[in-house]
N, C-alpha and C. Protein backbone atom coordinates (compact mmCIF):
# COMPACT_ATOMS: atom_id res chain seq x y z
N UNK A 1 116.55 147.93 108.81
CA UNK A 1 115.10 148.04 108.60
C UNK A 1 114.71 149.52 108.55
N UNK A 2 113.92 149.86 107.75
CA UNK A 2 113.25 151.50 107.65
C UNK A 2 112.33 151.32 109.29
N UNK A 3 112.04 153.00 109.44
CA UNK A 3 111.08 152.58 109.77
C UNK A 3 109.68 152.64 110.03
N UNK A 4 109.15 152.32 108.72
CA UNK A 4 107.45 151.70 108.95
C UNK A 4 107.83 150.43 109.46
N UNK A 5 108.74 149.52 108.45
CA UNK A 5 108.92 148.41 109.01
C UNK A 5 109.13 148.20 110.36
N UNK A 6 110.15 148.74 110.86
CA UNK A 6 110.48 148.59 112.56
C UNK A 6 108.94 149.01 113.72
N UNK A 7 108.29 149.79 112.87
CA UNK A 7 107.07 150.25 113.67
C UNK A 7 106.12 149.29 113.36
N UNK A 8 105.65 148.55 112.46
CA UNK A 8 104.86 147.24 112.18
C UNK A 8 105.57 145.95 112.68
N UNK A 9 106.38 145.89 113.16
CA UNK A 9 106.92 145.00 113.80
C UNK A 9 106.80 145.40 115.34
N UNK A 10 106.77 146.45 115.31
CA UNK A 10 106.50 146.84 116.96
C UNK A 10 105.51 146.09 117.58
N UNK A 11 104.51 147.02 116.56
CA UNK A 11 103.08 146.97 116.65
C UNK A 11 102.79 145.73 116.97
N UNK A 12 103.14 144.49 115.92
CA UNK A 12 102.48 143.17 116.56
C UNK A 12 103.74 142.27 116.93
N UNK A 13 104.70 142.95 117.46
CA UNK A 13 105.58 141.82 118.11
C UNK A 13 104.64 141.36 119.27
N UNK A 14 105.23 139.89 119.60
CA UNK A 14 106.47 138.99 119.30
C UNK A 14 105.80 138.59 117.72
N UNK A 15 106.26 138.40 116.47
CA UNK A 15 106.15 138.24 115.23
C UNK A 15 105.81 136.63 115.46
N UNK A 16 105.36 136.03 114.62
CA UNK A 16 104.65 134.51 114.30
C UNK A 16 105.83 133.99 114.10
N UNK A 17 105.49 132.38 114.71
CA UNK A 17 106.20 131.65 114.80
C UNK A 17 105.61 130.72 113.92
N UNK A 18 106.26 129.84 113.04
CA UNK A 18 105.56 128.74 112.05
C UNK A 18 104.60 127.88 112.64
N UNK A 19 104.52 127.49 114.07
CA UNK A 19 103.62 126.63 114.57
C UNK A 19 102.51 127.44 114.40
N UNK A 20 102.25 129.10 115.32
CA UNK A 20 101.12 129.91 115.08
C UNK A 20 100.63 130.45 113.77
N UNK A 21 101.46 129.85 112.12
CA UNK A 21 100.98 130.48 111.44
C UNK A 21 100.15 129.23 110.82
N UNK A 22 100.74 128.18 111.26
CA UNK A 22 100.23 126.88 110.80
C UNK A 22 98.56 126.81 111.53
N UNK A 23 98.71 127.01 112.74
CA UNK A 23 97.34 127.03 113.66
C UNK A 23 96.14 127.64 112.96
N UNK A 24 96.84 129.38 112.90
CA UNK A 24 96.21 130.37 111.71
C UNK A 24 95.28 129.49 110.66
N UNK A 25 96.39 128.58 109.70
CA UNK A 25 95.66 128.37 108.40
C UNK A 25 94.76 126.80 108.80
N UNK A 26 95.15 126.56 109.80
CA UNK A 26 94.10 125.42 110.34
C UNK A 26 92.42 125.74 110.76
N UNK A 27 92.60 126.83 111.15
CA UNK A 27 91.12 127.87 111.60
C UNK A 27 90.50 128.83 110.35
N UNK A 28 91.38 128.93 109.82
CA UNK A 28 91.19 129.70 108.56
C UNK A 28 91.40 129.36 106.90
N UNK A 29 90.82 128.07 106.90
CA UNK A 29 91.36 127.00 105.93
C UNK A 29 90.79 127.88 104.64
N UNK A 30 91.28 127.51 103.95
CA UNK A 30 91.29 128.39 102.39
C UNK A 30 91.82 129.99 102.10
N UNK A 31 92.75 130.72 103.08
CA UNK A 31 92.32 131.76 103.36
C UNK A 31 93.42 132.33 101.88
N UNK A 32 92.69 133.30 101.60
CA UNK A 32 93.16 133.90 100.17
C UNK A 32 93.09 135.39 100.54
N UNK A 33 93.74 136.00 99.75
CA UNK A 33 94.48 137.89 99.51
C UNK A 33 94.09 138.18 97.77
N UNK A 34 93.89 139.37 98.37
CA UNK A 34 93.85 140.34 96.55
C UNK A 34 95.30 140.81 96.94
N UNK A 35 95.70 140.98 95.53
CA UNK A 35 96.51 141.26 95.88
C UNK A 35 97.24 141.90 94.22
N UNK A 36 98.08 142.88 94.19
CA UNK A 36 98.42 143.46 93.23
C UNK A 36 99.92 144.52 93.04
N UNK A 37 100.26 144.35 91.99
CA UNK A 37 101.90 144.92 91.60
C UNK A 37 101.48 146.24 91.33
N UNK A 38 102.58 147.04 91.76
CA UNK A 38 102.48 148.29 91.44
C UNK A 38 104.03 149.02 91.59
N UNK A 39 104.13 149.97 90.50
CA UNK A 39 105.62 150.87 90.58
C UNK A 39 105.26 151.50 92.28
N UNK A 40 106.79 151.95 92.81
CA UNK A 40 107.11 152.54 93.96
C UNK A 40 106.15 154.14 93.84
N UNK A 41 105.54 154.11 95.04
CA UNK A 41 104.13 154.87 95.45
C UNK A 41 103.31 155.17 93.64
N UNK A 42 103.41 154.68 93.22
CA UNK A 42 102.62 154.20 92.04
C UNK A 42 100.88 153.46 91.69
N UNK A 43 100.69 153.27 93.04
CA UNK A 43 99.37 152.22 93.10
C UNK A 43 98.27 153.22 92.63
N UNK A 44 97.17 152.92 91.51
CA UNK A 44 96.32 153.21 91.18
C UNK A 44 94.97 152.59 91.72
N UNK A 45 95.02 150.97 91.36
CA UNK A 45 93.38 150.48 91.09
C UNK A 45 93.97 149.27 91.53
N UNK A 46 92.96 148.46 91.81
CA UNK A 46 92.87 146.73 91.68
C UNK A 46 92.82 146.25 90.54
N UNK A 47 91.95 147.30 89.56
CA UNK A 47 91.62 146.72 88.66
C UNK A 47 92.81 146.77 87.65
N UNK A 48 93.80 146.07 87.57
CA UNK A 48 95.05 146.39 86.54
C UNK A 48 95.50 144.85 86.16
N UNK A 49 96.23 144.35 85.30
CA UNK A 49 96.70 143.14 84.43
C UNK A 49 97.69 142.55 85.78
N UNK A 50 97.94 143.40 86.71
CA UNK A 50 99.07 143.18 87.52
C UNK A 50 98.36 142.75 88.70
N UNK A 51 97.06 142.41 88.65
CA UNK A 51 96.34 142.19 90.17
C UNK A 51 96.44 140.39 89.96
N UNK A 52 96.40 140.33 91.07
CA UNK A 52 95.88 138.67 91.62
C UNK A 52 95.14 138.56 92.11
N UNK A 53 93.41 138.65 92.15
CA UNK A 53 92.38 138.48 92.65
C UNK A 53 92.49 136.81 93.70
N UNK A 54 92.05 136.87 94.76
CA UNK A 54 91.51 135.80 94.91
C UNK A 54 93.04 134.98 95.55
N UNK A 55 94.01 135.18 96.10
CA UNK A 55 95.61 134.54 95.49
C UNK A 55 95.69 134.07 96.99
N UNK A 56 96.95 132.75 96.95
CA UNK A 56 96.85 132.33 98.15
C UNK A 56 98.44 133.08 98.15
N UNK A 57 98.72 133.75 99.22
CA UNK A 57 99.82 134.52 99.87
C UNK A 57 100.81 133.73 99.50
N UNK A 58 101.08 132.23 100.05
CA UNK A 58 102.45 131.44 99.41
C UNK A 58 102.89 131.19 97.90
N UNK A 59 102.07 131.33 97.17
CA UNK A 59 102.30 131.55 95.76
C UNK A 59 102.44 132.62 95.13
N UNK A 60 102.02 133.19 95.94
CA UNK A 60 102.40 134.86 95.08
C UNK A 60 103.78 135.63 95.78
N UNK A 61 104.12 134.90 96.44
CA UNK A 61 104.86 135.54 97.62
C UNK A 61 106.66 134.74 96.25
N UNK A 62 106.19 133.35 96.11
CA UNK A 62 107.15 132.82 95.51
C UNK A 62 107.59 133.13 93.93
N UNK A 63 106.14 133.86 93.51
CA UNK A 63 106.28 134.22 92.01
C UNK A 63 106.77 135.91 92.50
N UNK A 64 106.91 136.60 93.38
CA UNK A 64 106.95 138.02 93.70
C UNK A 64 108.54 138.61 93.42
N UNK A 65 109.23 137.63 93.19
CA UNK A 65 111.00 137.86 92.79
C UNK A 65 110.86 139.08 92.16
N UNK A 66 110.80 138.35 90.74
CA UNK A 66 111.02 139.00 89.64
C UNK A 66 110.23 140.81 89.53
N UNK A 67 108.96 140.79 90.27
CA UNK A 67 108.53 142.39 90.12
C UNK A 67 109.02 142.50 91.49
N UNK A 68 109.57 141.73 92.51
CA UNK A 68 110.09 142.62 93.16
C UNK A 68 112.06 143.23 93.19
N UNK A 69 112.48 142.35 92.19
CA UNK A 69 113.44 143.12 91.67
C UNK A 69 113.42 144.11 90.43
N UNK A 70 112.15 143.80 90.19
CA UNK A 70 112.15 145.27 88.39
C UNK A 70 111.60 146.43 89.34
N UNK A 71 111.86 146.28 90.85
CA UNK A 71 111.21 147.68 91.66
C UNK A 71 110.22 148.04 91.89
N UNK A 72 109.16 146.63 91.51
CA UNK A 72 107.61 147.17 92.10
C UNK A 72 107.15 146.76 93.73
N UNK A 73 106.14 147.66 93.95
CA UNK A 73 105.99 147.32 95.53
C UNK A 73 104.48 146.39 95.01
N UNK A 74 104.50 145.49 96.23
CA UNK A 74 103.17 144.41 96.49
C UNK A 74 102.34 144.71 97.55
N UNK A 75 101.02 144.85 96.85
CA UNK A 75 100.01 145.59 97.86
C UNK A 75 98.92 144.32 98.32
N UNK A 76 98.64 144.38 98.57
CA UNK A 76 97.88 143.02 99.82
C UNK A 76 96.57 143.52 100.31
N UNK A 77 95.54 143.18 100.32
CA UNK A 77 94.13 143.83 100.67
C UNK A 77 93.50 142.14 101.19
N UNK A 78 92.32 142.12 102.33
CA UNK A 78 91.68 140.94 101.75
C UNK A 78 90.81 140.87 100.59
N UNK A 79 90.31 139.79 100.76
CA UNK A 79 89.65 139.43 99.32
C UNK A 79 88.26 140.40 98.98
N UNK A 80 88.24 140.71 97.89
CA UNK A 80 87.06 141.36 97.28
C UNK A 80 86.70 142.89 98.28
N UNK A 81 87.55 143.16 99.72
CA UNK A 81 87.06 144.89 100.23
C UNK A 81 88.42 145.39 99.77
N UNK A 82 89.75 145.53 99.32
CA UNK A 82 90.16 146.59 98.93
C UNK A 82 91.05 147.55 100.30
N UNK A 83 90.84 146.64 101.48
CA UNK A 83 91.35 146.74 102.80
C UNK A 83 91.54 145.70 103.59
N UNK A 84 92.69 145.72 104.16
CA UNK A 84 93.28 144.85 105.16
C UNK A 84 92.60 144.92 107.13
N UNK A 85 92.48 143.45 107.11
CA UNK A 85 91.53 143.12 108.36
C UNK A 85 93.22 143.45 109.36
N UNK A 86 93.49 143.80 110.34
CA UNK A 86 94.40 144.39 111.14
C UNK A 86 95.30 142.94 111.86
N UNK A 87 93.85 141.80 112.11
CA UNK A 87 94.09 140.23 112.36
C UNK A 87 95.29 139.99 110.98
N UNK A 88 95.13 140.40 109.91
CA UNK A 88 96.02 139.18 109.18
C UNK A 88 97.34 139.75 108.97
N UNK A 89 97.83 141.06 109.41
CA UNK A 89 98.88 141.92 109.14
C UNK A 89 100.15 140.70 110.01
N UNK A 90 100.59 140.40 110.86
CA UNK A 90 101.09 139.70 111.59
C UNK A 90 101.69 138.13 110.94
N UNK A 91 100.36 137.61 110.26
CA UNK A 91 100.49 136.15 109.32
C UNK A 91 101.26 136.19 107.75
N UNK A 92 100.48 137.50 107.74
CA UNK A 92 101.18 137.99 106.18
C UNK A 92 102.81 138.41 106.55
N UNK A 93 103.26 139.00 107.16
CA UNK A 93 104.62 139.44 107.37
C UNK A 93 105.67 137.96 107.93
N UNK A 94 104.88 137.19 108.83
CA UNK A 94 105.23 135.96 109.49
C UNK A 94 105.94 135.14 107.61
N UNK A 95 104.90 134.76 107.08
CA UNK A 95 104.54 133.70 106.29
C UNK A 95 105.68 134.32 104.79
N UNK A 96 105.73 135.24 104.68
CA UNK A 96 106.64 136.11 103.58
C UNK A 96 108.07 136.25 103.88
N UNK A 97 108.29 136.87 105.24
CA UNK A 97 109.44 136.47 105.98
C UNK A 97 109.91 135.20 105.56
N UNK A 98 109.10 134.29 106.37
CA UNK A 98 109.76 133.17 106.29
C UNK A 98 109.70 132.37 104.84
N UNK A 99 109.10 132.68 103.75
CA UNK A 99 109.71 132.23 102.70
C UNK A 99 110.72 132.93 101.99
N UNK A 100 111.33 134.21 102.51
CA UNK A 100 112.72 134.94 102.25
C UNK A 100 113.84 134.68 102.67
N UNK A 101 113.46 133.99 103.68
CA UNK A 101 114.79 133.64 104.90
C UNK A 101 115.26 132.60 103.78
N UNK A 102 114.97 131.74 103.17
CA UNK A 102 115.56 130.87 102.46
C UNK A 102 116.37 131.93 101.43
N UNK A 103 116.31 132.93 100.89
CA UNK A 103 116.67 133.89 99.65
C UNK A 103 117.67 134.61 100.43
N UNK A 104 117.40 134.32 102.14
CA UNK A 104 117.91 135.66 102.81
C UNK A 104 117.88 137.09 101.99
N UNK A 105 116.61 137.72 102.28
CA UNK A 105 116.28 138.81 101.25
C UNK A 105 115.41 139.50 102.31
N UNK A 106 115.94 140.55 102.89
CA UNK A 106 115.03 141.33 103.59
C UNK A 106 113.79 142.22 102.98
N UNK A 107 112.67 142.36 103.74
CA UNK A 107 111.80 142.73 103.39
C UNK A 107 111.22 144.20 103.89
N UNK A 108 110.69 145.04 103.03
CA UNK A 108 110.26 146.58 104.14
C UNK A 108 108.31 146.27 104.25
N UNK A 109 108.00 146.66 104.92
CA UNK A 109 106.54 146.52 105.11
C UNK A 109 105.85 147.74 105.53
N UNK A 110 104.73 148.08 105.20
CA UNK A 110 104.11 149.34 105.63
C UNK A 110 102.44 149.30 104.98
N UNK A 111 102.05 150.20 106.09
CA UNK A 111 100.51 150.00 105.92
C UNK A 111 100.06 151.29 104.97
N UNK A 112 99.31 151.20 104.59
CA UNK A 112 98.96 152.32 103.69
C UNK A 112 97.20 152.45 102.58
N UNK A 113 96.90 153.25 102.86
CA UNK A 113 95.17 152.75 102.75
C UNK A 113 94.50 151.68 103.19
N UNK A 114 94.70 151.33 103.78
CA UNK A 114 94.69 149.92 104.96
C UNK A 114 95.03 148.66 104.14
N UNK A 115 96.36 148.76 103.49
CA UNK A 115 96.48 147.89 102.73
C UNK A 115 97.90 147.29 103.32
N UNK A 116 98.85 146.21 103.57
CA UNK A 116 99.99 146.00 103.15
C UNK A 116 100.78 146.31 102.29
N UNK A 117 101.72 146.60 102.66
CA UNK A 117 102.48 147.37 101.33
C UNK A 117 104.04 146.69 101.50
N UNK A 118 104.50 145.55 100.40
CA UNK A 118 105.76 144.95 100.80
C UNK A 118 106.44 145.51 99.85
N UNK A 119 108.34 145.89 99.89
CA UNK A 119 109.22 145.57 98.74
C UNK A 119 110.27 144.74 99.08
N UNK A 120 111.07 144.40 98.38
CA UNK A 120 112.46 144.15 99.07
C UNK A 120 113.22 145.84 99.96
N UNK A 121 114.20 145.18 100.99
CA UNK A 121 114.95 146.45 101.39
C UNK A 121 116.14 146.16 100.77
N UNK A 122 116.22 146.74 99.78
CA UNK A 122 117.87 146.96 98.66
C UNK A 122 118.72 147.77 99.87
N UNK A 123 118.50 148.20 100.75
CA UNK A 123 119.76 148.74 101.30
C UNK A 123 120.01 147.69 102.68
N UNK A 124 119.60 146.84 102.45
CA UNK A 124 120.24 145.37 103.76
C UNK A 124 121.31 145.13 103.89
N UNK A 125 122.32 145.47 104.73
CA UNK A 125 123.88 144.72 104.57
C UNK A 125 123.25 143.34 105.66
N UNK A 126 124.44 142.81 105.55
CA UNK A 126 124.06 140.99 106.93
C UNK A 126 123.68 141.70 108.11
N UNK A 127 124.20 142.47 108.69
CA UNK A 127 123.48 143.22 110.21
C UNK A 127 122.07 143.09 109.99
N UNK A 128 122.03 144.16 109.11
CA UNK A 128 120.14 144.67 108.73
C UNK A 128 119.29 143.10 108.60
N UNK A 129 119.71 142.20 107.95
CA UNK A 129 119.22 140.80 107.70
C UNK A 129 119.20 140.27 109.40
N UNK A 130 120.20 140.07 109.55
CA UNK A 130 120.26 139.38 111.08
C UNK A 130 119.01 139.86 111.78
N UNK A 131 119.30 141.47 111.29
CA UNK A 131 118.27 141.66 112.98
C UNK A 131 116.84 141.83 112.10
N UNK A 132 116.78 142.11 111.03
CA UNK A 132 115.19 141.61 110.47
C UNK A 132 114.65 140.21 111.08
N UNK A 133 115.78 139.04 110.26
CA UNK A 133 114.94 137.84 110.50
C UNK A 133 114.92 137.45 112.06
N UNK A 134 115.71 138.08 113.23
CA UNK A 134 115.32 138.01 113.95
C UNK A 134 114.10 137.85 115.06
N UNK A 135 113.82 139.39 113.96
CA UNK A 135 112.36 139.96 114.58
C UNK A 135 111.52 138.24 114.21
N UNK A 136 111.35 137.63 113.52
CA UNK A 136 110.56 136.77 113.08
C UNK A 136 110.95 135.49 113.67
N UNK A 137 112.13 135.26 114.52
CA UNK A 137 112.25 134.16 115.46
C UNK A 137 112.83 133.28 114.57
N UNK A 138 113.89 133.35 113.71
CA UNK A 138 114.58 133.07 112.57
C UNK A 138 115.92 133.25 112.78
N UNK A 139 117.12 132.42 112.38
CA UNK A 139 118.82 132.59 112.52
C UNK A 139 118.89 133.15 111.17
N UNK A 140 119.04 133.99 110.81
CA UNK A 140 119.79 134.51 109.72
C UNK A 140 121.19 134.27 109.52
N UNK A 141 121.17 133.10 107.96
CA UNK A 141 122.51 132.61 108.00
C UNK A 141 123.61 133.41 107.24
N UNK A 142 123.04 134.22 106.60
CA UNK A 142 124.42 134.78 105.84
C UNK A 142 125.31 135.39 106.00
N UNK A 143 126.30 135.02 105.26
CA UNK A 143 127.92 134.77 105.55
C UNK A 143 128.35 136.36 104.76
N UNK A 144 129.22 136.91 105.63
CA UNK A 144 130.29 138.03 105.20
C UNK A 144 131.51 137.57 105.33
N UNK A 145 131.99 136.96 103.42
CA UNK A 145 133.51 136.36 103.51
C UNK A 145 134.53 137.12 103.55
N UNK A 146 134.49 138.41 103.83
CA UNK A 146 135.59 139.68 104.26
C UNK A 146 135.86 139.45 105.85
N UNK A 147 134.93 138.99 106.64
CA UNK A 147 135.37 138.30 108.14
C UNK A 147 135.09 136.78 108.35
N UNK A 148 135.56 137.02 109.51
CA UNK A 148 135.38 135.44 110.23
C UNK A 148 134.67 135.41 110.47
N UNK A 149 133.48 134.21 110.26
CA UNK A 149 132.05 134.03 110.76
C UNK A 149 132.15 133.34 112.07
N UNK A 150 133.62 132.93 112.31
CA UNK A 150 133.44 131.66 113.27
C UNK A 150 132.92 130.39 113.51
N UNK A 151 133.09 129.90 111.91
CA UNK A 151 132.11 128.40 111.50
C UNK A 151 133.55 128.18 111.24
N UNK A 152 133.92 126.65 111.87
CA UNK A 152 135.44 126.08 111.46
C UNK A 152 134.89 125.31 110.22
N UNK A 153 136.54 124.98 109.69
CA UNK A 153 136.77 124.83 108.39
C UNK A 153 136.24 123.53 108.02
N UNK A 154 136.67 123.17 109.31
CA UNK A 154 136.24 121.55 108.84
C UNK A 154 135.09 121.29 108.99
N UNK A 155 134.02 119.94 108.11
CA UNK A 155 132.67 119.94 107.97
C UNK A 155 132.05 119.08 108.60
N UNK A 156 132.70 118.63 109.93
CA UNK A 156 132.25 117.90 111.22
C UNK A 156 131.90 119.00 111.63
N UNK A 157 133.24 119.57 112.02
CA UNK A 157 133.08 120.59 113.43
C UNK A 157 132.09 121.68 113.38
N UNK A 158 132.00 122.28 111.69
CA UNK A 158 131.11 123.00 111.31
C UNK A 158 130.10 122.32 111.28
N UNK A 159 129.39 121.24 111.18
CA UNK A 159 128.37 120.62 111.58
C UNK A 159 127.88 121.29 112.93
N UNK A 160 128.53 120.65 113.72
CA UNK A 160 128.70 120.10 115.26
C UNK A 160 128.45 121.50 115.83
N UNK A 161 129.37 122.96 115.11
CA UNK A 161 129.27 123.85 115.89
C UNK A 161 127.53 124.86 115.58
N UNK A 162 127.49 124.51 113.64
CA UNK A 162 125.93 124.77 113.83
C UNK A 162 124.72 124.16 114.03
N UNK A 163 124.82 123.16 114.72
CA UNK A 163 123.97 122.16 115.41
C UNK A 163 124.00 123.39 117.27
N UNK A 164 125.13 123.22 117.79
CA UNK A 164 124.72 123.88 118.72
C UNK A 164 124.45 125.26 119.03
N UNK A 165 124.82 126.18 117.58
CA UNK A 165 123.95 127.18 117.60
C UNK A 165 122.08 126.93 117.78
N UNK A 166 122.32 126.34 116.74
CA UNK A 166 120.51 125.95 116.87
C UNK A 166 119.72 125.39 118.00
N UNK A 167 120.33 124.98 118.64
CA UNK A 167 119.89 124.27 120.38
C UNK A 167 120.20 125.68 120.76
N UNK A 168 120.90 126.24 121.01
CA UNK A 168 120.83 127.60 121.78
C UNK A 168 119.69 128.14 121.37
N UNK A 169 119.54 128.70 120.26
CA UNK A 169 118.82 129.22 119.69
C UNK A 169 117.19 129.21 120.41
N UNK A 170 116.91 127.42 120.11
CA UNK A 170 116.04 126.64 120.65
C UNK A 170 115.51 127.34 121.32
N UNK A 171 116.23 126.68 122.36
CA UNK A 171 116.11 126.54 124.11
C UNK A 171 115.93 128.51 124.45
N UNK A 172 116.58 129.66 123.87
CA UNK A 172 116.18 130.91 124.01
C UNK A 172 115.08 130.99 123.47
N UNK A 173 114.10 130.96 122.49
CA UNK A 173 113.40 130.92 121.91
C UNK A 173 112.20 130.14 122.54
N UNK A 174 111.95 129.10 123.23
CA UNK A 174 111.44 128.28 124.34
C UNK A 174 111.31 129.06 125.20
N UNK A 175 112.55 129.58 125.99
CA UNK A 175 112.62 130.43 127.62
C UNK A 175 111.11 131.54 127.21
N UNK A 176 111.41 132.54 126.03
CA UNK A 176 110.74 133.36 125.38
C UNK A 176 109.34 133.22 124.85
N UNK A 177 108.79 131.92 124.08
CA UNK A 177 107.69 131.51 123.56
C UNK A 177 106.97 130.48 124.27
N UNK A 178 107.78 129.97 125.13
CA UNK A 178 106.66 128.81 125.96
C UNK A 178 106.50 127.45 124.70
N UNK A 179 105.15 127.76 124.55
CA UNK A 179 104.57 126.30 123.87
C UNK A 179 104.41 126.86 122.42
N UNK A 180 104.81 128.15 122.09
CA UNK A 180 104.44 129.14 120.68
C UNK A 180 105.26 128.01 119.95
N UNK A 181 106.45 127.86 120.45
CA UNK A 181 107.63 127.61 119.37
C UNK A 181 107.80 126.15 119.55
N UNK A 182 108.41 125.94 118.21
CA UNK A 182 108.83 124.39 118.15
C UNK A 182 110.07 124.90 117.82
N UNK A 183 111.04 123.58 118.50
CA UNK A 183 112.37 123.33 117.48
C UNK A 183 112.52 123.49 116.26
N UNK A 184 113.48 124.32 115.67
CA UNK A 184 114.05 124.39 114.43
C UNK A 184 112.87 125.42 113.32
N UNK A 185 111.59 125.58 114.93
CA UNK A 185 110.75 126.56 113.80
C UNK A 185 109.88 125.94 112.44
N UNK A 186 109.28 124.47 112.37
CA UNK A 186 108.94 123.80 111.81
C UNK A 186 107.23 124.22 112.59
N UNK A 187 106.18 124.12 111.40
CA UNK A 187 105.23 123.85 111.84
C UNK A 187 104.95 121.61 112.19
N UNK A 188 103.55 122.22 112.84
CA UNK A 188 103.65 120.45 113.07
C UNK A 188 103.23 119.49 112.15
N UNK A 189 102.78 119.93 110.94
CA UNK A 189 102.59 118.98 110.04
C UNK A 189 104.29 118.27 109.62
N UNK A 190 104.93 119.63 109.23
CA UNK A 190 106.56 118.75 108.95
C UNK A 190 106.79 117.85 110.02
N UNK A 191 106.96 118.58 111.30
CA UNK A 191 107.59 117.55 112.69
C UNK A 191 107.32 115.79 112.39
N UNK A 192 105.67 116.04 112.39
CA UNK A 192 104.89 115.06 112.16
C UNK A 192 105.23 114.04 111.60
N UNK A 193 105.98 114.54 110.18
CA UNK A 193 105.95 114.17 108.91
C UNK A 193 107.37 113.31 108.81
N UNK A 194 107.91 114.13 109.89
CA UNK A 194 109.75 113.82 110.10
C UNK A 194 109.68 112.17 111.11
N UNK A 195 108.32 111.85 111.74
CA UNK A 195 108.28 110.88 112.77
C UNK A 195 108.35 109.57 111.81
């Protein structure tokens, strides 16, 4: 992690947990971001072909690949002031995170005209990932096939043995969050949904 990132993670650790970001959008139903592409320290205006007025964070976050591999950074404001409320810095990093963890794709973050400022971190080896998605109360799964991960071969045992990573996991994550956290890091509509 650079670090603005490590220092914005400071700042509002312990980082969101999916139940608290779920809570978030339960109190804050409709909640939408301006939001806009821009080359690396490149940002001009809102007003550009590259803005998303009005955008809900999970959709732009999922269309954000592609300019964020042609090397543009994503700037984040709330809606219609052109500045970020200090409350949503925490949800936005939570909620982006955790739709990367699936890409396993680390992220750098930094504030800047009181705006969010995301890219990918191109210099992540698996360490840097681990202890990113950490910060976010997340197992970072990816594999370095130059060592032993220590997942057996076979696809019981490798079951069996990452089943009880994740109960560890759990149950640390519990000791740590109290009532913040659910199992497996699911908000409660999924849990719900799983009954």
């Amino acid at each position: 992690m650079n670090k603005d990132t490590r220092q914005l993670i400071a700042e509002h650790s312990p980082m969101w947990t999916n139940k608290q970001i779920w809570e978030f959008e339960q109190i804050n139903e409709d909640l939408t971001f301006d939001t806009v592409y821009a080359e690396k320290n490149g940002f001009e205006s809102w007003d550009t072909k590259l803005a998303n007025p009005d955008s809900n964070i999970r959709d732009v976050t999922v269309r954000t690949f592609d300019e964020f591999l042609d090397g543009n950074e994503l700037w984040i404001s709330d809606k219609g002031l052109g500045k970020l409320d200090s409350k949503h810095i925490p949800y936005l990093m939570a909620v982006m995170a955790d739709i990367m963890i699936e890409e396993e794709i680390c992220l750098n973050f930094r504030m800047e005209n009181e705006c969010l400022v995301v890219t990918i971190d191109e210099d992540a080896d698996v360490i840097d990932c681990k202890e990113f998605f950490e910060e976010f109360y997340h197992l970072a799964t990816g594999f370095n096939f130059d060592t032993d991960t220590g997942i057996p071969d076979d696809e019981t045992e490798a079951e069996i043995y990452l089943t009880r990573l994740q109960e560890e996991f759990d149950e640390k994550m519990k000791n740590i969050l109290g009532d913040k956290y659910l199992p497996g890091n699911n908000d409660p509509d999924t849990l719900n949904a799983e009954d």
